[in-house]
N, C-alpha and C. Protein backbone atom coordinates (compact mmCIF):
# COMPACT_ATOMS: atom_id res chain seq x y z
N UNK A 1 20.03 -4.18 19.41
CA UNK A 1 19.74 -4.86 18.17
C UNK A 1 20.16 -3.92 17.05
N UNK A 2 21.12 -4.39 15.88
CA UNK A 2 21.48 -3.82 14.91
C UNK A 2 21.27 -4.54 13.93
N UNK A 3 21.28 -3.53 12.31
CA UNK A 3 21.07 -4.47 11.26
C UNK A 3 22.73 -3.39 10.96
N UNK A 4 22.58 -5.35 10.26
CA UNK A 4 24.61 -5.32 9.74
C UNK A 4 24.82 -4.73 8.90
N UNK A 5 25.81 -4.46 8.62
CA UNK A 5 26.47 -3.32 6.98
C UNK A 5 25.35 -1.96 6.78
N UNK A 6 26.01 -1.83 5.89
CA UNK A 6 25.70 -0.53 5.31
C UNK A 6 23.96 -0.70 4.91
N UNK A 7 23.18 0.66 4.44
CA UNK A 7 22.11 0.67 3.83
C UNK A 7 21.90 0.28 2.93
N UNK A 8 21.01 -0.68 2.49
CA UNK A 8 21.40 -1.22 1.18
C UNK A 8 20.10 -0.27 0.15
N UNK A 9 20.44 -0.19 -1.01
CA UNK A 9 19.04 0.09 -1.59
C UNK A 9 18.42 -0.60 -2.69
N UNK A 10 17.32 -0.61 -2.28
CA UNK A 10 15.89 -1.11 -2.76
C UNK A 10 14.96 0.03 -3.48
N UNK A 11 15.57 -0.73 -4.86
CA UNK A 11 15.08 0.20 -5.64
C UNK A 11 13.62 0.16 -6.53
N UNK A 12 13.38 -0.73 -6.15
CA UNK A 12 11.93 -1.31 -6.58
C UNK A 12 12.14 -2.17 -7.98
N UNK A 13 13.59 -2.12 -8.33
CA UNK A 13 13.70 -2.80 -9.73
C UNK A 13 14.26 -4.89 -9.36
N UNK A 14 13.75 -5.65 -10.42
CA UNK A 14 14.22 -7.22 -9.84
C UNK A 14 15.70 -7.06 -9.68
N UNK A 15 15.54 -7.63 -9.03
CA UNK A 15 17.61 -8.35 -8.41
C UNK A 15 18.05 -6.89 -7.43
N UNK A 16 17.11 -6.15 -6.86
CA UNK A 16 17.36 -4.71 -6.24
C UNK A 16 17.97 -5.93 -4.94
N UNK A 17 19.00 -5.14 -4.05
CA UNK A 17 19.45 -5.74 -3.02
C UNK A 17 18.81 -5.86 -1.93
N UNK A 18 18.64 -6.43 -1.08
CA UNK A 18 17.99 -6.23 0.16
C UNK A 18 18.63 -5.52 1.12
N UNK A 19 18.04 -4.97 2.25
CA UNK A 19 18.59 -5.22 3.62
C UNK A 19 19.08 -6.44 4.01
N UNK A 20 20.02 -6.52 4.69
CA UNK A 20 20.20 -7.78 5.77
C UNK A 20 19.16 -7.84 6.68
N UNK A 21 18.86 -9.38 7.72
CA UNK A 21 18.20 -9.43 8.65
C UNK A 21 18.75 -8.43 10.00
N UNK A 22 17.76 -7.92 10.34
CA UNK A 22 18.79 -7.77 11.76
C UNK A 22 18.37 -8.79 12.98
N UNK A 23 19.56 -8.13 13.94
CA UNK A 23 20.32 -9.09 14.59
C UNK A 23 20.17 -8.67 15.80
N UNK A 24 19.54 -9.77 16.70
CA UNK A 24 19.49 -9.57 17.94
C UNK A 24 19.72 -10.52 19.13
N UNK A 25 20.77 -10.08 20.35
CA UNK A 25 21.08 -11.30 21.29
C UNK A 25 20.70 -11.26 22.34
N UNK A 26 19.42 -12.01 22.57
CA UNK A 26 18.78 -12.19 23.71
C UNK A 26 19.17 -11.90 25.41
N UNK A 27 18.65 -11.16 25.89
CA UNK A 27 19.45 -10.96 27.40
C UNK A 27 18.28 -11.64 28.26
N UNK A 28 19.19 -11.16 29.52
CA UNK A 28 18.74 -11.66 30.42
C UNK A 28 17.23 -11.76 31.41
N UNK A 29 16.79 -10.45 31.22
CA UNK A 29 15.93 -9.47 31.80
C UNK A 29 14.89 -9.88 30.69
N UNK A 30 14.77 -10.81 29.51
CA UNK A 30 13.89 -10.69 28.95
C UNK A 30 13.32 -12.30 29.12
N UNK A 31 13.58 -12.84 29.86
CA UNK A 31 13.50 -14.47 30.07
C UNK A 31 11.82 -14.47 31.37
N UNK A 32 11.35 -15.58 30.45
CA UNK A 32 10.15 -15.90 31.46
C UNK A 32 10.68 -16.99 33.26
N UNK A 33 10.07 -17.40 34.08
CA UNK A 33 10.52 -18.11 34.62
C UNK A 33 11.04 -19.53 34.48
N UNK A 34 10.85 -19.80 33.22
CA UNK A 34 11.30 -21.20 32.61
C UNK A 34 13.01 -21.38 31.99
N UNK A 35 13.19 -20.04 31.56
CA UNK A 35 14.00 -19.54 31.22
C UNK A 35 14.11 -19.50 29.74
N UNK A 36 12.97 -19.18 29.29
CA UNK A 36 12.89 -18.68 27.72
C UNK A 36 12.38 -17.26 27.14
N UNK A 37 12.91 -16.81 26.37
CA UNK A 37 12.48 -15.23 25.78
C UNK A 37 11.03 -15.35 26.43
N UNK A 38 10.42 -14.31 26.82
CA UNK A 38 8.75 -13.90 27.43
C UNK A 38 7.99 -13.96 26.07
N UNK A 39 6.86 -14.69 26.13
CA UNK A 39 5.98 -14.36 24.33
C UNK A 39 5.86 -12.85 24.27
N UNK A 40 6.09 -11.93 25.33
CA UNK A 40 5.20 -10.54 25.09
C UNK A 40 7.07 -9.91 24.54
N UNK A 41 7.76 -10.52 25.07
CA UNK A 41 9.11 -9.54 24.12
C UNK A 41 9.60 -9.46 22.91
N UNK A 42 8.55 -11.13 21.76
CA UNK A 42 9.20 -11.08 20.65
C UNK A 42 8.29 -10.21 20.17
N UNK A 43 7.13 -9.30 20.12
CA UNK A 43 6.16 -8.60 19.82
C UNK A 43 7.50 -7.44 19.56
N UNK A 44 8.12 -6.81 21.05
CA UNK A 44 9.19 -6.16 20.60
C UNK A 44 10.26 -5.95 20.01
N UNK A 45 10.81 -7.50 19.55
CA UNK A 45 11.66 -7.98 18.84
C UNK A 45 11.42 -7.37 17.62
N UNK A 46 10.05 -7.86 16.93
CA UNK A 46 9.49 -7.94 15.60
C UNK A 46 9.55 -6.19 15.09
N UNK A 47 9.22 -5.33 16.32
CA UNK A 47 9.00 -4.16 15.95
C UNK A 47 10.44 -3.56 15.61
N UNK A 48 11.32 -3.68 16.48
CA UNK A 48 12.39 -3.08 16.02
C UNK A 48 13.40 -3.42 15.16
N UNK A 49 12.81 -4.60 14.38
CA UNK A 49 13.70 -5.46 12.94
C UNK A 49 12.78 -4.01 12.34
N UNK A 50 11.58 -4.54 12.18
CA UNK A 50 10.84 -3.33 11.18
C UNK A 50 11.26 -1.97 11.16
N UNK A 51 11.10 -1.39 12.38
CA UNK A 51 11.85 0.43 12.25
C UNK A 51 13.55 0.15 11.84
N UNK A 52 13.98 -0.89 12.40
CA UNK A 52 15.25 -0.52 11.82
C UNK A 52 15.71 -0.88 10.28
N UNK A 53 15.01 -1.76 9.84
CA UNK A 53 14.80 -1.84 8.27
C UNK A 53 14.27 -0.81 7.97
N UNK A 54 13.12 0.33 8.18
CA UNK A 54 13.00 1.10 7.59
C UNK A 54 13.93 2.47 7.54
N UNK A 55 14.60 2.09 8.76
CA UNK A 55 15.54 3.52 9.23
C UNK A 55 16.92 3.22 8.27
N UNK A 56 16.96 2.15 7.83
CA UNK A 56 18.42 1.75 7.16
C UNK A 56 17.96 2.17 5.51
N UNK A 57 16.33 2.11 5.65
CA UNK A 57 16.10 2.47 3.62
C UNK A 57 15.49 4.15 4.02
N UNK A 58 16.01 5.02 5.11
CA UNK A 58 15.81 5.98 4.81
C UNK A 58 14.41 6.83 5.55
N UNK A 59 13.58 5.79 5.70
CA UNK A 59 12.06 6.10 6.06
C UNK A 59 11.67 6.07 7.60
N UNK A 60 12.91 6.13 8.34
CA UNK A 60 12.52 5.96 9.80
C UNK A 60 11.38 6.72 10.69
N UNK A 61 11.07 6.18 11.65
CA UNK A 61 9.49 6.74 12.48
C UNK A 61 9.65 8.75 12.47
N UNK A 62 10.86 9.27 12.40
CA UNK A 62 10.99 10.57 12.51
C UNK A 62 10.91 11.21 11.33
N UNK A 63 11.59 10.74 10.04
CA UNK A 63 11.37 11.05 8.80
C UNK A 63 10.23 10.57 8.27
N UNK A 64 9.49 10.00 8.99
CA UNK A 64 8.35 9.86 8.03
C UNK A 64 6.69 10.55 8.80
N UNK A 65 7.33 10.75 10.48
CA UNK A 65 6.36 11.87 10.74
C UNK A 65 6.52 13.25 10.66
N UNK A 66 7.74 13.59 9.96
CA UNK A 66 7.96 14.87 9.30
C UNK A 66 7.51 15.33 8.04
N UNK A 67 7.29 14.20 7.55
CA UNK A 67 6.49 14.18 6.04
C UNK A 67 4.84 14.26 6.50
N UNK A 68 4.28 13.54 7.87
CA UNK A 68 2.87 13.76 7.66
C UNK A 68 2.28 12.22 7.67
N UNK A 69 3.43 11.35 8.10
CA UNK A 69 3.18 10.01 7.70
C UNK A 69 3.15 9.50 9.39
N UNK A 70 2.41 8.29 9.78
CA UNK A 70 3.32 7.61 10.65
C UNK A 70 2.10 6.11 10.09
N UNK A 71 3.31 5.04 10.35
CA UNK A 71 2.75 3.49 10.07
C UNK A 71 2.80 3.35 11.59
N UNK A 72 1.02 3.10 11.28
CA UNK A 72 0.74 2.22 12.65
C UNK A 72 0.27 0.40 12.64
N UNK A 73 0.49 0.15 13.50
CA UNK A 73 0.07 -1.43 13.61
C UNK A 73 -1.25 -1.77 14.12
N UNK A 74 -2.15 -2.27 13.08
CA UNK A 74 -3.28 -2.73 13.78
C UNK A 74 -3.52 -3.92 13.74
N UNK A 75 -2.82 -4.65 13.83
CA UNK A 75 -3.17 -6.62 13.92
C UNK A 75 -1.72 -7.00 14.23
N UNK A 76 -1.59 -7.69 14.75
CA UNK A 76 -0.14 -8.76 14.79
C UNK A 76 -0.60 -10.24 15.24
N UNK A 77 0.38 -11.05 14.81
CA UNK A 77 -0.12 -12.40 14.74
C UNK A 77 1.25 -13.23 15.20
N UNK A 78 1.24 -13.88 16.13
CA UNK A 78 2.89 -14.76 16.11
C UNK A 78 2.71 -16.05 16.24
N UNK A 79 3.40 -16.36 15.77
CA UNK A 79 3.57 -17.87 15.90
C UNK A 79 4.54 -18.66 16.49
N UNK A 80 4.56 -18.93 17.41
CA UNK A 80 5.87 -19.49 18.24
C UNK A 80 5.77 -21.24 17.95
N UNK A 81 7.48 -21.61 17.11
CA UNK A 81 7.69 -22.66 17.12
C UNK A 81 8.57 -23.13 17.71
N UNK A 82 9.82 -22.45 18.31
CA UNK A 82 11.08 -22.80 19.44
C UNK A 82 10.89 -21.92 20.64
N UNK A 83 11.64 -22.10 21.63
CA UNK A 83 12.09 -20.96 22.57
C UNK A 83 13.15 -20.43 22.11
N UNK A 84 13.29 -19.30 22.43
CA UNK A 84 14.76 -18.53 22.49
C UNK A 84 14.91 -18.28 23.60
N UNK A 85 16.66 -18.47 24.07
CA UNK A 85 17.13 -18.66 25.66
C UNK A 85 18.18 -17.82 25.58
N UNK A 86 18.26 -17.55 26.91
CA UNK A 86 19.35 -16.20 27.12
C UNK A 86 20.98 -16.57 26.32
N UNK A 87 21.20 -15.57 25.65
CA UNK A 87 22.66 -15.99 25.27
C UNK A 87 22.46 -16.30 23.35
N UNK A 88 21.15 -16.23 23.19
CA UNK A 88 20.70 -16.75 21.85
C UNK A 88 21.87 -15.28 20.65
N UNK A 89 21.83 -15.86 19.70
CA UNK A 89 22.00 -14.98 18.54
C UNK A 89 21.00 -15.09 17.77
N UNK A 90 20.37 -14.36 17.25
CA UNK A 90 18.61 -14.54 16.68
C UNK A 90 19.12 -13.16 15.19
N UNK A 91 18.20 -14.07 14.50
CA UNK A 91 18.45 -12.88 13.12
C UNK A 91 17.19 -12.76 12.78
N UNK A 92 16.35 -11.71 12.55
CA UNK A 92 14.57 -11.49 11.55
C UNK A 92 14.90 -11.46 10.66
N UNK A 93 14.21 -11.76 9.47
CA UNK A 93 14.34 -11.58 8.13
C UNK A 93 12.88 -10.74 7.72
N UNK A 94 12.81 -9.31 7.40
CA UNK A 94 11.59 -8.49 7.08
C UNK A 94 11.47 -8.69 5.52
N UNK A 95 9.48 -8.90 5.22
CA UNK A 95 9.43 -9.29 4.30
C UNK A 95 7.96 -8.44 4.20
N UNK A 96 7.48 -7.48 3.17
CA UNK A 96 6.62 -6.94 3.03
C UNK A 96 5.44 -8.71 1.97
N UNK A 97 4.47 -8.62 2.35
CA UNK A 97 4.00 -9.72 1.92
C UNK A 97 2.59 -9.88 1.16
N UNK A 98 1.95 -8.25 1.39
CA UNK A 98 1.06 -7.32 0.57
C UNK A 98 0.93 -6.05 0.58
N UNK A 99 0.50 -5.24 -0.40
CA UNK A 99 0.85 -3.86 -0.67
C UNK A 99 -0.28 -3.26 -1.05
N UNK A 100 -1.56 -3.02 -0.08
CA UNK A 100 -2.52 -1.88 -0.77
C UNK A 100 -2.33 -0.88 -0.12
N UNK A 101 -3.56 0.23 -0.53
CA UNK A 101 -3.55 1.74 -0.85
C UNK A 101 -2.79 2.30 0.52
N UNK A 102 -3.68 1.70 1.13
CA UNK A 102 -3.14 2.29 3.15
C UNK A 102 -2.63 1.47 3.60
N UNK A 103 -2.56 0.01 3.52
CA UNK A 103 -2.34 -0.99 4.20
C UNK A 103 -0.95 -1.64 3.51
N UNK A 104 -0.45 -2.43 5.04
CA UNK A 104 0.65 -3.91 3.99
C UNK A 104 0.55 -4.52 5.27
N UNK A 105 0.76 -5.72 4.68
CA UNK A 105 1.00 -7.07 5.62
C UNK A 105 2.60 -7.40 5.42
N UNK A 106 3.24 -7.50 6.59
CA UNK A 106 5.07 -7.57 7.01
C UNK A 106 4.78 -9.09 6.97
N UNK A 107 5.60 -9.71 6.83
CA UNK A 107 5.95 -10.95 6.89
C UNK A 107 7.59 -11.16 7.97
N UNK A 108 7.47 -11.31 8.88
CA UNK A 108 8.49 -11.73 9.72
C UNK A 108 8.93 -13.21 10.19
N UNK A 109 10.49 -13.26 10.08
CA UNK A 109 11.00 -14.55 10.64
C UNK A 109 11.73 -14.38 11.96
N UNK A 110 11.82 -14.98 12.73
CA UNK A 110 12.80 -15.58 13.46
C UNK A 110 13.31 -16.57 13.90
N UNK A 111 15.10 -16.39 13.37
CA UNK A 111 15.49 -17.64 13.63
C UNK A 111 17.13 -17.66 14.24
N UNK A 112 17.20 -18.80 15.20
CA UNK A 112 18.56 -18.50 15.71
C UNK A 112 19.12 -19.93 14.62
N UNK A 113 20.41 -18.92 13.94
CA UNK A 113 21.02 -19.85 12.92
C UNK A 113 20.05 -20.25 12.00
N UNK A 114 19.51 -21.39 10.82
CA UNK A 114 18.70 -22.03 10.68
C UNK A 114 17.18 -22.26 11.11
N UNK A 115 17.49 -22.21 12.23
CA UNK A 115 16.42 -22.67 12.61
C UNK A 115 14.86 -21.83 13.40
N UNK A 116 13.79 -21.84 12.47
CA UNK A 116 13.14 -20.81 12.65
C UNK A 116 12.27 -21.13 13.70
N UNK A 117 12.17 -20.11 14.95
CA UNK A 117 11.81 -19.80 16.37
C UNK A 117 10.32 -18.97 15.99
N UNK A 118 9.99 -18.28 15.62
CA UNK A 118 8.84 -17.65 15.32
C UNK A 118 8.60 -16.90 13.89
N UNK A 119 7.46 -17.02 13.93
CA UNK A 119 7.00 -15.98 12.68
C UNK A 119 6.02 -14.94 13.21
N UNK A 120 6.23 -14.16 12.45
CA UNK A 120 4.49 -13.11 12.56
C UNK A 120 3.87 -12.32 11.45
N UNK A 121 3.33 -11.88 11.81
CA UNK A 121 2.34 -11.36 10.68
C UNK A 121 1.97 -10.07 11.01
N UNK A 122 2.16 -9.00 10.35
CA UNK A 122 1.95 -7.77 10.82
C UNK A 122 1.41 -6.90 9.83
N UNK A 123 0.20 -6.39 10.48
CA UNK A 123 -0.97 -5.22 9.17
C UNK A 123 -0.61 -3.65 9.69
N UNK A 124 -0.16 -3.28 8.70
CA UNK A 124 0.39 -1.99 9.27
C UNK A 124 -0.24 -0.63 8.43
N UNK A 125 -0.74 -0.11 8.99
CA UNK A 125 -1.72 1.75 7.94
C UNK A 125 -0.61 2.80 8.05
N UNK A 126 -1.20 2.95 6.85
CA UNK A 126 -0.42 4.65 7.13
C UNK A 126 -1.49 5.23 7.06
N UNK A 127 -1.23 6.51 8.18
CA UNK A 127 -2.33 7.53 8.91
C UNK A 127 -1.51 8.81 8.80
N UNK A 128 -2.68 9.49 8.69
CA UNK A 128 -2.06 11.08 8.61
C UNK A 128 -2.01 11.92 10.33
N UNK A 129 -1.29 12.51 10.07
CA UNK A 129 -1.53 13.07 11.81
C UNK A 129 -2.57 12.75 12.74
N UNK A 130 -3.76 13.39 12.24
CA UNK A 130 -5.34 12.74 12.65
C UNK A 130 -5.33 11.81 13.31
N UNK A 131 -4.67 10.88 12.29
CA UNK A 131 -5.23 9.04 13.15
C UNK A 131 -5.94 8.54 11.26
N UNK A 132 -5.89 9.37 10.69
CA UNK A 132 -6.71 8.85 9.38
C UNK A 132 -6.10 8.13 8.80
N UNK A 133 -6.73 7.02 7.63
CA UNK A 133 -5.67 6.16 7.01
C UNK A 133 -5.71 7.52 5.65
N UNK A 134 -3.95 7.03 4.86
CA UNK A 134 -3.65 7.72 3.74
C UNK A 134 -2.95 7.13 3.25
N UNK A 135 -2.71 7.10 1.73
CA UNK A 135 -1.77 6.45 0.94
C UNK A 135 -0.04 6.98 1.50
N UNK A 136 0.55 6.31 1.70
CA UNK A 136 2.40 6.63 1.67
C UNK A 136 2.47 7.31 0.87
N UNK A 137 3.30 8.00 1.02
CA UNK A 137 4.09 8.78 -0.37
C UNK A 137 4.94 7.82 -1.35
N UNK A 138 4.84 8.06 -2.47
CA UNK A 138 5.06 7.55 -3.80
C UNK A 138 6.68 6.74 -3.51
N UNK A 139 7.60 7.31 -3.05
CA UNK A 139 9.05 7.38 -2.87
C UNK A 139 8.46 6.15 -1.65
N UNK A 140 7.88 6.05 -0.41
CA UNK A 140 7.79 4.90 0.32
C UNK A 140 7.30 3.68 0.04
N UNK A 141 6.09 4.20 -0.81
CA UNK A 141 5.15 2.67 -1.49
C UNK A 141 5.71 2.15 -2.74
N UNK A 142 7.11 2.45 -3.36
CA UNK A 142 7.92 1.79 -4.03
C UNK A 142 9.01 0.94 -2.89
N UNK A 143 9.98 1.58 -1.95
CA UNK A 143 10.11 0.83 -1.16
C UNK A 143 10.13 -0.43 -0.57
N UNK A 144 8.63 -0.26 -0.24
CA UNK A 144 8.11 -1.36 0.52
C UNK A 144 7.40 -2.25 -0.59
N UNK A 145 7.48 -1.76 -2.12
CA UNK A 145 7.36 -2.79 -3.03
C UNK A 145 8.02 -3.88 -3.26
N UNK A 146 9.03 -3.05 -3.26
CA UNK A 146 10.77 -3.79 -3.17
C UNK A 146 10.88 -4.98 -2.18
N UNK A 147 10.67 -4.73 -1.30
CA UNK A 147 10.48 -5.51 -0.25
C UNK A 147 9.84 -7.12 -0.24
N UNK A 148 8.94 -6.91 -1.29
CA UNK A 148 8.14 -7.98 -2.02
C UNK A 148 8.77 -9.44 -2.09
């Protein structure tokens, strides 16, 4: 799974550019016996639109536990409205959807072409080494303003 083109930046100012969705094509090994994506793989789907949107604005899981940071997930929520079947082309669209002190809620799509296959909902902390919650650093919680 890749997100397309270059890094875009998000500068926290209106009309700032986005990321693209990224992009992912369903294999084989990830199919239930019916022959549709497993519900437990779009959980993994969802996660790696997110690190790789953040790795494309700079803030990836390594640079940001070098700073003292890591975003963890404590709730997820999906909503399945299609199947996705082997052979699919599937795009997420990441959408930050609230922004407090420790916390944000992701807003995720998925959809092959048009047509949207799932959503979710994701509450994500930032914690300091510990396990403690802590505010992001200033340079991230503009970011993920942007994102808005």
């Amino acid at each position: 799974m890749t997100v397309d083109g270059a890094a875009a930046s998000v500068s926290g100012e209106p009309g700032a550019e986005l990321p693209p969705p990224a992009r992912i094509r369903v294999r084989f090994h990830e199919l239930d016996p019916n022959g549709h994506v497993n519900h437990g793989v779009y959980a993994n789907y969802f996660e790696t639109a997110r690190i790789e949107l953040l790795e494309s604005l700079g803030f990836g899981p390594q640079v940001l536990a070098d700073r003292g940071i890591h975003l963890v997930v404590v709730e997820l929520r999906i909503r399945f409205k299609r199947p996705a079947v082997a052979g699919d082309d599937l795009t997420i669209t990441t959408r930050i959807a609230e922004l407090a002190r420790a916390s944000s809620w992701w807003h995720q799509t998925l959809r092959r072409d048009e047509q949207v296959l799932a959503e979710a909902e994701v509450r994500s902390s930032a914690t300091d080494p510990r396990g403690r919650p802590c505010r992001p650093p200033a340079d991230l919680a503009a970011v993920l303003s942007a994102l808005r």
